[in-house]
Protein backbone atom coordinates (compact mmCIF):
# COMPACT_ATOMS: atom_id res chain seq x y z
CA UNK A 1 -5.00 -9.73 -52.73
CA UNK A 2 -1.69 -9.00 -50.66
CA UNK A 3 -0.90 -12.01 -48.64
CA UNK A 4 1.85 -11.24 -45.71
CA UNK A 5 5.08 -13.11 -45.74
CA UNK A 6 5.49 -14.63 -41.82
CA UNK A 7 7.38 -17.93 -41.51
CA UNK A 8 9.20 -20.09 -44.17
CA UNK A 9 8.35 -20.46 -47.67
CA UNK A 10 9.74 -23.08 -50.15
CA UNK A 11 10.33 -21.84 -53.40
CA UNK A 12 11.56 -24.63 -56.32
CA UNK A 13 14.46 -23.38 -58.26
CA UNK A 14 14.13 -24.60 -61.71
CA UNK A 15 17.70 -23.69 -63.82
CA UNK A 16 16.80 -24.04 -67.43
CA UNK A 17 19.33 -24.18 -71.01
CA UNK A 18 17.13 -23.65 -73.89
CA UNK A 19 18.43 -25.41 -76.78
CA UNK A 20 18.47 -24.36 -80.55
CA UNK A 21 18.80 -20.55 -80.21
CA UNK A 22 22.22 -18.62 -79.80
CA UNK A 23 20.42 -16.06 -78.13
CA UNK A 24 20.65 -18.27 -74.90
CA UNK A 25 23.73 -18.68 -73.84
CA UNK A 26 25.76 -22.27 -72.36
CA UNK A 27 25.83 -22.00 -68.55
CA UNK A 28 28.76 -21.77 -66.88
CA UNK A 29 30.31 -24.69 -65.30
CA UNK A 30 29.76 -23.57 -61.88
CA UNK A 31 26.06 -22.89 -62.78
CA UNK A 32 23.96 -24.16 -59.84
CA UNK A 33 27.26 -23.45 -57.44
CA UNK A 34 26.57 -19.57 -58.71
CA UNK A 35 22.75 -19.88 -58.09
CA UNK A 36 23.19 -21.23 -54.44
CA UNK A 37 25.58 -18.87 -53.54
CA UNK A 38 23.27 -15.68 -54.86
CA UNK A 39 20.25 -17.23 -52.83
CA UNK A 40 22.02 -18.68 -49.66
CA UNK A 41 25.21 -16.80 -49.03
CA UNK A 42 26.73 -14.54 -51.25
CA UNK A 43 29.54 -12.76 -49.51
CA UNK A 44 31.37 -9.21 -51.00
CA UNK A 45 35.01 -10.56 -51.91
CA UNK A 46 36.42 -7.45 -49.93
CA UNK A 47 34.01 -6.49 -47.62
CA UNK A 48 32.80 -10.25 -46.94
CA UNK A 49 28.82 -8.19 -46.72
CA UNK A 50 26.45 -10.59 -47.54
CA UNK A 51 24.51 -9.72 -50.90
CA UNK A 52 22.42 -12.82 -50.76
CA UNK A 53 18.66 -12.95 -51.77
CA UNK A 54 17.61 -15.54 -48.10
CA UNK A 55 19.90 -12.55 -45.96
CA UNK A 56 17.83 -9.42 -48.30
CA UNK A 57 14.69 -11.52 -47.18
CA UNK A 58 15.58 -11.71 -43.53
CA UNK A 59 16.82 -8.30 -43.25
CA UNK A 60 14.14 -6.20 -44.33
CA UNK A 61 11.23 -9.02 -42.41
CA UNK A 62 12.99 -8.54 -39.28
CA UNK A 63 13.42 -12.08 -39.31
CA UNK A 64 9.77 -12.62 -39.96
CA UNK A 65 10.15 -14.11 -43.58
CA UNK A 66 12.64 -16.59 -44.09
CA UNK A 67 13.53 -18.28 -47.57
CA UNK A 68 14.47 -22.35 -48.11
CA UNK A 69 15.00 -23.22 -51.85
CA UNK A 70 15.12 -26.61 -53.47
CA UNK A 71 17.77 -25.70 -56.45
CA UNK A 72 16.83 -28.75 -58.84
CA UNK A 73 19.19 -30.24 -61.13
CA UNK A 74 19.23 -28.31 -64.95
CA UNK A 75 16.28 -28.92 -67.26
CA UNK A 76 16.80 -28.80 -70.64
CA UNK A 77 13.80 -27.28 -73.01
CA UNK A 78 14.17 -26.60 -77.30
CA UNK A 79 13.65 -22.58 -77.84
CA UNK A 80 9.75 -21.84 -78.52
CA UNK A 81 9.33 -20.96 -82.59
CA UNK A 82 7.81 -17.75 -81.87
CA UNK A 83 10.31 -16.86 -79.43
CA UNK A 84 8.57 -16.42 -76.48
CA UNK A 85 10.05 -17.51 -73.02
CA UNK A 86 9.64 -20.91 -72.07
CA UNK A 87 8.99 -20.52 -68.23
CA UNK A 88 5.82 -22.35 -68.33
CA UNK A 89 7.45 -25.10 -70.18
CA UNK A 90 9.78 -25.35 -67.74
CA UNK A 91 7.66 -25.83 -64.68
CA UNK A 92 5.83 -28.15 -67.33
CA UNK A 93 9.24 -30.27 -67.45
CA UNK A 94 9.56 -30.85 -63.62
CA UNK A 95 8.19 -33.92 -62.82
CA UNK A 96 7.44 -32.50 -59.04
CA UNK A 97 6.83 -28.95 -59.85
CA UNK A 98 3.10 -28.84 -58.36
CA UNK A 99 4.09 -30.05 -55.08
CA UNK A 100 5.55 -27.10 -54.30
CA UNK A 101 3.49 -23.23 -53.75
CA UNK A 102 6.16 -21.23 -55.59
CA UNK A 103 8.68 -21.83 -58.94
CA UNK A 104 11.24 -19.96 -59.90
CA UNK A 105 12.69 -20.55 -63.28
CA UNK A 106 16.80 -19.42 -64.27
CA UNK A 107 17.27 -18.83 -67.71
CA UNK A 108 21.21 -18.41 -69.00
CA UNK A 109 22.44 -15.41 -69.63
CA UNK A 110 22.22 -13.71 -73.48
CA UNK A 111 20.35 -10.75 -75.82
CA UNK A 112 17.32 -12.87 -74.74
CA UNK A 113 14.35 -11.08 -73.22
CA UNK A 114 13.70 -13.96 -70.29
CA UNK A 115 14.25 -11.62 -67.83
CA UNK A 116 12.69 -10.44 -64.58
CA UNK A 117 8.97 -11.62 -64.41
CA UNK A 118 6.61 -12.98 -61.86
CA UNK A 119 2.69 -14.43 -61.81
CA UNK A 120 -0.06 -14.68 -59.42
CA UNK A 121 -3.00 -15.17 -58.22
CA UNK A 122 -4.57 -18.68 -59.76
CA UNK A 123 -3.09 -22.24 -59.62
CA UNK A 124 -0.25 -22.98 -62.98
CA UNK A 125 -2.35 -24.99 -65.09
CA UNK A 126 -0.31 -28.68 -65.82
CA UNK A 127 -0.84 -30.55 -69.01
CA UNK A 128 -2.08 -33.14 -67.89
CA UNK A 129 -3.85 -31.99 -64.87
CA UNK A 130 -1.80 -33.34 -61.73
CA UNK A 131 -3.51 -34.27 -58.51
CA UNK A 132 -1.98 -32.14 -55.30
CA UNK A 133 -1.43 -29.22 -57.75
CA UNK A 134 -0.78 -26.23 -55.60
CA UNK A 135 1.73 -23.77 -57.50
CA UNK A 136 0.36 -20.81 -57.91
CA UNK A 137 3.02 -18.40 -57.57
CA UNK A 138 6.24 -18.65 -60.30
CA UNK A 139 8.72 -15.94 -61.31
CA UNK A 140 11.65 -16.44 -63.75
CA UNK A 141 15.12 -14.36 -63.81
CA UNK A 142 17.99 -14.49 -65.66
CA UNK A 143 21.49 -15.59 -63.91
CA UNK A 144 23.21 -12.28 -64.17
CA UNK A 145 20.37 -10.09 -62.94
CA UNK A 146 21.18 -7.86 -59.84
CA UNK A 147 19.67 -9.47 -56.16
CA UNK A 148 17.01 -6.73 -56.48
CA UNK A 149 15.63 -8.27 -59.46
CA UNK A 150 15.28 -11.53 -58.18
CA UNK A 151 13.75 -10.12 -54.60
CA UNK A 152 11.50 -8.02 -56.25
CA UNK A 153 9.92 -11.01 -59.01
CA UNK A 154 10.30 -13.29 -55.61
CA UNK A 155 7.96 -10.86 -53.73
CA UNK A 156 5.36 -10.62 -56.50
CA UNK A 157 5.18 -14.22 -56.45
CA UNK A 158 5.00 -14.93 -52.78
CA UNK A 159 2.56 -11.56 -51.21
CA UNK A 160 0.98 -10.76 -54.24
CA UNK A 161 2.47 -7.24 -53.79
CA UNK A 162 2.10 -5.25 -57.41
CA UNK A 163 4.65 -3.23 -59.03
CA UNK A 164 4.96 0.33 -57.05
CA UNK A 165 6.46 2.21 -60.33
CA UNK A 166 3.00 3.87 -61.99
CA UNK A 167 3.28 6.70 -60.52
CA UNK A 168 5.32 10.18 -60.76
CA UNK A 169 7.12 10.45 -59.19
CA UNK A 170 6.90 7.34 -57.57
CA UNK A 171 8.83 5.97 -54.56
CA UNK A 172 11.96 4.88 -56.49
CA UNK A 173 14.67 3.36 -54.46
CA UNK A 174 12.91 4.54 -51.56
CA UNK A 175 11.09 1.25 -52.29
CA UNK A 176 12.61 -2.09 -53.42
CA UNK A 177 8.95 -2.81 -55.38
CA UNK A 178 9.41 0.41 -57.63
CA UNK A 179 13.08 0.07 -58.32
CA UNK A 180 14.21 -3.59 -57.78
CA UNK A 181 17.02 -2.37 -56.84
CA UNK A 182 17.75 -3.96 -53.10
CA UNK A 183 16.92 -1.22 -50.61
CA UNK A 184 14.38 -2.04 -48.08
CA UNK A 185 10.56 -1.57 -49.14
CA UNK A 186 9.07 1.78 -47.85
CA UNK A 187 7.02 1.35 -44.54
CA UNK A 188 3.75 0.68 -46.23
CA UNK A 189 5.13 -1.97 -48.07
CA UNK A 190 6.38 -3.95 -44.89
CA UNK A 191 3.43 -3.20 -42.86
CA UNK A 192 1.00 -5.18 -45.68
CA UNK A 193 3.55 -7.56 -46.44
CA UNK A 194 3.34 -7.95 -42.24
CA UNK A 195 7.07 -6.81 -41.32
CA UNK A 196 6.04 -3.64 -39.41
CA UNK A 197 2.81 -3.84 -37.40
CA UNK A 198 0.22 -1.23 -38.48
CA UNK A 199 -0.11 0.17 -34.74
CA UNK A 200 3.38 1.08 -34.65
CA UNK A 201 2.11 3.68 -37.72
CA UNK A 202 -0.13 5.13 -36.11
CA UNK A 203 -2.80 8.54 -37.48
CA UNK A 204 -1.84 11.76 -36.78
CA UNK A 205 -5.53 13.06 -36.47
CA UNK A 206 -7.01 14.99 -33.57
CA UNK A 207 -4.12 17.01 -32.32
CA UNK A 208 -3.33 20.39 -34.11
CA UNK A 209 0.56 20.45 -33.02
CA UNK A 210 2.52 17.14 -32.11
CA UNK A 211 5.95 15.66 -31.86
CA UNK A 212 7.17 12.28 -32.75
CA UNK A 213 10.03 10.17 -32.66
CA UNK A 214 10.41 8.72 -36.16
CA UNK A 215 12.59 5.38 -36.29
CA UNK A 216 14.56 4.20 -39.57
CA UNK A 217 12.57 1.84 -41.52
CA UNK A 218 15.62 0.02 -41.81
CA UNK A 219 16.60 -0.83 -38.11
CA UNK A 220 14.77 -3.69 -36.73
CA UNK A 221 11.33 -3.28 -35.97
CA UNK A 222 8.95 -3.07 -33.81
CA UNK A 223 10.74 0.85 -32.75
CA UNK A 224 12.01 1.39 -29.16
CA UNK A 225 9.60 2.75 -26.39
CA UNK A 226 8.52 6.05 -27.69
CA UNK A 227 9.38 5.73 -31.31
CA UNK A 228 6.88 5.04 -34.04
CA UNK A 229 7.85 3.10 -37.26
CA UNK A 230 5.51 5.48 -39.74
CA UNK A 231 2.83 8.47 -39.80
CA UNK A 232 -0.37 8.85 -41.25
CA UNK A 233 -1.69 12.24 -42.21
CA UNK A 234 -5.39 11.25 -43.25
CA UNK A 235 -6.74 13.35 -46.47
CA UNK A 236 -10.40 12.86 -46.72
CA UNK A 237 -11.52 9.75 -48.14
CA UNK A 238 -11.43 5.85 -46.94
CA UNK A 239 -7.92 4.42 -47.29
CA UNK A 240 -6.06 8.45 -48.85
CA UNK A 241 -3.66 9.35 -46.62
CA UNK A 242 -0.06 10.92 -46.50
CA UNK A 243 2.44 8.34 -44.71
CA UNK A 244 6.00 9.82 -42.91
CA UNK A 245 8.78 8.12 -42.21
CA UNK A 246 12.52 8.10 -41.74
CA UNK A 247 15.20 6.57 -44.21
CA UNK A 248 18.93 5.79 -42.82
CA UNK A 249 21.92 3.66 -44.34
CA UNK A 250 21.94 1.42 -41.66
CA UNK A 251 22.60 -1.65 -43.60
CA UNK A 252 23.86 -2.91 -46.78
CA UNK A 253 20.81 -2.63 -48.57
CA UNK A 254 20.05 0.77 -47.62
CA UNK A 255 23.87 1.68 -48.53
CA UNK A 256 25.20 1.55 -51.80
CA UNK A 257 26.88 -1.80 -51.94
CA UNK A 258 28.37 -3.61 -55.31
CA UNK A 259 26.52 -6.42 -56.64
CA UNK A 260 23.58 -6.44 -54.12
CA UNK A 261 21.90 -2.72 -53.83
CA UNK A 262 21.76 0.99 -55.03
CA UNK A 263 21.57 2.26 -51.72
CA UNK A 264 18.44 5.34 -50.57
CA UNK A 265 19.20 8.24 -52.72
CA UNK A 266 19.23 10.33 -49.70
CA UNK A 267 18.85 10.35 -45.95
CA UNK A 268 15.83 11.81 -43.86
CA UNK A 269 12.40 11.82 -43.64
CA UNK A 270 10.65 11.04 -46.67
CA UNK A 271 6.68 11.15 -47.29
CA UNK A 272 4.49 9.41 -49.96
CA UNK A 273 1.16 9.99 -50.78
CA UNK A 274 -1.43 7.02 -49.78
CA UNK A 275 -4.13 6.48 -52.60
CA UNK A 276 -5.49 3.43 -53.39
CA UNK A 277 -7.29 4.52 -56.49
CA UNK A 278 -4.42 5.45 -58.52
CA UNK A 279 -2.31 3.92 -60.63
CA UNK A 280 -0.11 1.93 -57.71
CA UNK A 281 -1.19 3.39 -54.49
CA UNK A 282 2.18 5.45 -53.49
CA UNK A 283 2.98 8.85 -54.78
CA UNK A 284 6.89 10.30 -53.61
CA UNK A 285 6.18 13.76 -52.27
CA UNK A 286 9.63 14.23 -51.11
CA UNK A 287 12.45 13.37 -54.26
CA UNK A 288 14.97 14.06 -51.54
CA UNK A 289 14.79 13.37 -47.88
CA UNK A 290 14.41 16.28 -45.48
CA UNK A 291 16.60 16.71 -42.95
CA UNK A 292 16.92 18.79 -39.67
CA UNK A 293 15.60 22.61 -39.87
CA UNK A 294 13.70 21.60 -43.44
CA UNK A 295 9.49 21.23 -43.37
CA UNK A 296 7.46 20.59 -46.05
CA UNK A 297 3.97 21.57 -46.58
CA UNK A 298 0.69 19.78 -47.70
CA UNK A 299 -1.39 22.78 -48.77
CA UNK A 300 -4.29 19.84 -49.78
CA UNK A 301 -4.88 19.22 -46.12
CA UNK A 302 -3.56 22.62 -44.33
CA UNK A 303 -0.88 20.29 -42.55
CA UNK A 304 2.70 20.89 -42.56
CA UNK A 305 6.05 18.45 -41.30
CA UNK A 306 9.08 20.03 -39.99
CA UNK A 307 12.26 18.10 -39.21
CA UNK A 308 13.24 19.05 -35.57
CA UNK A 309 16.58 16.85 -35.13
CA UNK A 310 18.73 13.82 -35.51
CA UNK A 311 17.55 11.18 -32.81
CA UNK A 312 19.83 7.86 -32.62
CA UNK A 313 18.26 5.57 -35.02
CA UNK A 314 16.13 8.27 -36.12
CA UNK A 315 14.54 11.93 -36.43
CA UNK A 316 12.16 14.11 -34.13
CA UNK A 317 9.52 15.45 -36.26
CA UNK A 318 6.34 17.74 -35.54
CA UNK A 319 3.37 17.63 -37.28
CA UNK A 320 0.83 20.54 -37.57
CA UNK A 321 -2.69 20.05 -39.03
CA UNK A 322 -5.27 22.43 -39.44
CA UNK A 323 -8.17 22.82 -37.39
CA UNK A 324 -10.52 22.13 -40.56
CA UNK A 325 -8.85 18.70 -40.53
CA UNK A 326 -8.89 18.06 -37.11
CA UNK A 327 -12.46 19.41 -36.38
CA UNK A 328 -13.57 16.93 -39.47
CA UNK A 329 -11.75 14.34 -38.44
CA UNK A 330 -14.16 14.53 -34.81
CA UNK A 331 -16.92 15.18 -36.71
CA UNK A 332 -16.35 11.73 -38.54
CA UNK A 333 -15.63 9.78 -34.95
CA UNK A 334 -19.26 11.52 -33.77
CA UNK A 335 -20.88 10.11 -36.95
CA UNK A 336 -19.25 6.78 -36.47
CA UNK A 337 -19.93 6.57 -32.73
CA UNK A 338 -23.52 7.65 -33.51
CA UNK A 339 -24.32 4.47 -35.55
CA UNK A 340 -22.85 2.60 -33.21
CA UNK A 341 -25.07 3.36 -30.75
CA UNK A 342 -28.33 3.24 -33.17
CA UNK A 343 -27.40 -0.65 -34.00
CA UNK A 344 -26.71 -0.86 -30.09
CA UNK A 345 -30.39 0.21 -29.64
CA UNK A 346 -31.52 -2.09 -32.03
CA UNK A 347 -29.71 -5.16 -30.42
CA UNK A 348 -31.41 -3.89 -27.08
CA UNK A 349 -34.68 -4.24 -28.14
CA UNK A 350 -34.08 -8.06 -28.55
CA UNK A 351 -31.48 -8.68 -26.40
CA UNK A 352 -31.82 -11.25 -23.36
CA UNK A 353 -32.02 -10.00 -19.54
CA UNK A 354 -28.98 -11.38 -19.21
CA UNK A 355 -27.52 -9.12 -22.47
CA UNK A 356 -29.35 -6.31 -21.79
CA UNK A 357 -26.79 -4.57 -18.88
CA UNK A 358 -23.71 -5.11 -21.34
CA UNK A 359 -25.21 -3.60 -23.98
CA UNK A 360 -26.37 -0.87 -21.85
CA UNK A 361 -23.09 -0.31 -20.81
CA UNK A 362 -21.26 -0.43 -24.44
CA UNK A 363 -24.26 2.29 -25.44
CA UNK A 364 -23.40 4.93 -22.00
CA UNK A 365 -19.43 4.39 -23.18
CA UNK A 366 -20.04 5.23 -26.38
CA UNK A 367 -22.11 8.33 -25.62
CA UNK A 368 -19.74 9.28 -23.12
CA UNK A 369 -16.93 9.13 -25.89
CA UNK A 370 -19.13 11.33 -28.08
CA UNK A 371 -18.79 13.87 -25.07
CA UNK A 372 -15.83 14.21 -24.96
CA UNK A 373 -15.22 14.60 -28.55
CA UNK A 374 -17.58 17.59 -28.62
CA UNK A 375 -15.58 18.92 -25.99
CA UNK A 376 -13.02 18.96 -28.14
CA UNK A 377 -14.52 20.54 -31.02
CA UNK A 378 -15.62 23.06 -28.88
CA UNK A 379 -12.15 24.16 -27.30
CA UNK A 380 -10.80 24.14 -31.63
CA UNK A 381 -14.07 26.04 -32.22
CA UNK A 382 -15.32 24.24 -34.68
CA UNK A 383 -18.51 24.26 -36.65
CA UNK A 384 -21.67 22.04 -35.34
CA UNK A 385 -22.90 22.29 -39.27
């Protein structure tokens, strides 16, 4: 289950030296001065661009997340005799570790495999058992890992979010939750994680030939008056759709930028395939953005995109669909609005006087709706079958 970031979260930094292995190495003096700085401010010794993990979290919210970290004082664990990592040990050490939702243990660096890792999705489990226990989301990295490894482990822990690299191709660094990398997530990432608002995506369905004002992913959301932040193209079943949307370095995270991102591969308009059955639900359809005078074409659905222009902050697309999946897209609304108005029925037949006129009503809106949509299907032509 996916659980939106809005509003602070309190993660417990837990720095850890393992003892009696050379394969984890002494920290450096300036040790928890080095972690602060890569979660709080971490500025670009030219530039002065700030490549820390609480600005990557603000940045690509909108504001809506924000990060506070408790960075506790070094705990010191021996190295496990099989050689596994110690990060439950660690939380196991910290005499206040369940007070808090979410851990996040630092190993050294060294040839160690500690790295990158995150867990969710039940309550840690404390030897003893210890009342007020509510940790249930902990993530360990190592010091020298790159701020995309830390955001994307950090994610895991806090939405839930899975890994978005099962796929291929899959979204790469299109998406900070395929590549850990430090580019923004793709639009369907920040809409469930709740950074974009799903009715600024909204379905292309019913219209054979429309234009749209795509706006960068990037800039800050909700879009301007007549932009939208995403499209959906549906393809057939509940929850399989195509989503559009635009890609810009407008920021340090969408640029290439030393010791805090890879930067988008490309700029444009990008599309990934929707399908929550697969192996992680996005699919890249588009290894390389398109850009003005390109289309591409889903021969699936009978749809095609075509890249119009460059807009400020954005692109003008248009988006043609077939009549086949526009007339069954109507023919799905009729069959929806149909059962709505049997169950309406059903409720009259019981209803109170006093219910009975507003139910009435709902039913002559809903057949009047139902109208109008075989209007439509007329004018396309479509089948009655």
């Amino acid at each position: 289950m996916i659980t939106p970031w809005i509003g602070s979260k309190k993660i417990l930094v837990i720095p850890v030296i393992v003892t009696g292995s050379a394969q984890y190495l002494p920290p450096p003096a300036d040790w928890l001065a080095l972690i602060k700085r890569r979660i709080y401010y971490d500025p670009h010794p030219t530039s002065g661009v700030d490549r820390s993990l609480r600005g990557y979290i603000h940045a690509i919210s909108c504001g809506k997340a924000q990060l506070v970290a408790d960075v506790s004082e070094p705990i010191r664990i021996p190295v496990a005799a099989d050689g596994s990592c110690r990060t439950g040990a660690a939380i196991q050490a910290h005499p206040h570790a369940h007070l808090y939702e979410f851990a996040c243990v630092i190993f050294t660096d060294g040839p160690h495999n500690c790295g990158g890792m995150a867990a969710w999705g039940g309550l840690f489990t404390f030897s003893p058992p210890r009342p007020g226990n509510i940790l249930h989301g902990r993530t360990r990295v190592k010091l020298s890992e790159q701020m995309g490894v830390w955001a994307m482990e950090l994610l895991h822990a806090v939405t839930g979010f899975g890994d978005l690299y099962f796929t291929n191709p899959h979204p790469g660094r299109f998406d900070e939750m395929a590549c850990a990398c430090g580019t923004h997530p793709s639009a369907y990432t920040k809409m469930y994680m709740g950074w974009i608002n799903a009715s600024t995506i909204p379905f292309v369905e019913t219209v054979l030939h429309k234009e749209y004002l795509l706006y960068a992913v990037g800039l800050l959301q909700p879009p301007p008056p007549q932009y939208v932040s995403a499209l959906k193209i549906p393809i057939g079943t509940l929850g399989h759709y195509y989503i559009v949307e635009c890609r810009l370095r407008v920021d340090q995270f969408e640029k290439q930028t030393e010791g805090c991102s890879a930067g988008i591969p490309s700029e444009g308009v990008i599309v990934n395939e929707v399908d929550p059955s697969g192996p992680s639900p996005l699919t890249l359809k588009t290894t390389v953005a398109l850009t003005t005078g390109q289309n591409l074409t889903l021969p699936d659905i009978g749809a095609s995109i075509e890249v119009k222009e460059a807009v400020n902050g954005g692109y003008r697309i248009a988006v043609q669909l077939s009549a086949t999946v526009v007339c069954g897209t109507l023919k799905n609304q009729i069959a929806v609005l149909e059962a709505i108005i049997v169950r309406s029925q059903q409720q009259l037949e019981t209803a109170a006087p006093a219910q009975k006129k507003a139910i009435l009503n709902r039913i002559n809106r809903d057949q009047e709706k139902i109208r109008m949509l075989n209007i439509e299907m007329t004018e396309l032509g479509c089948s009655t079958d």
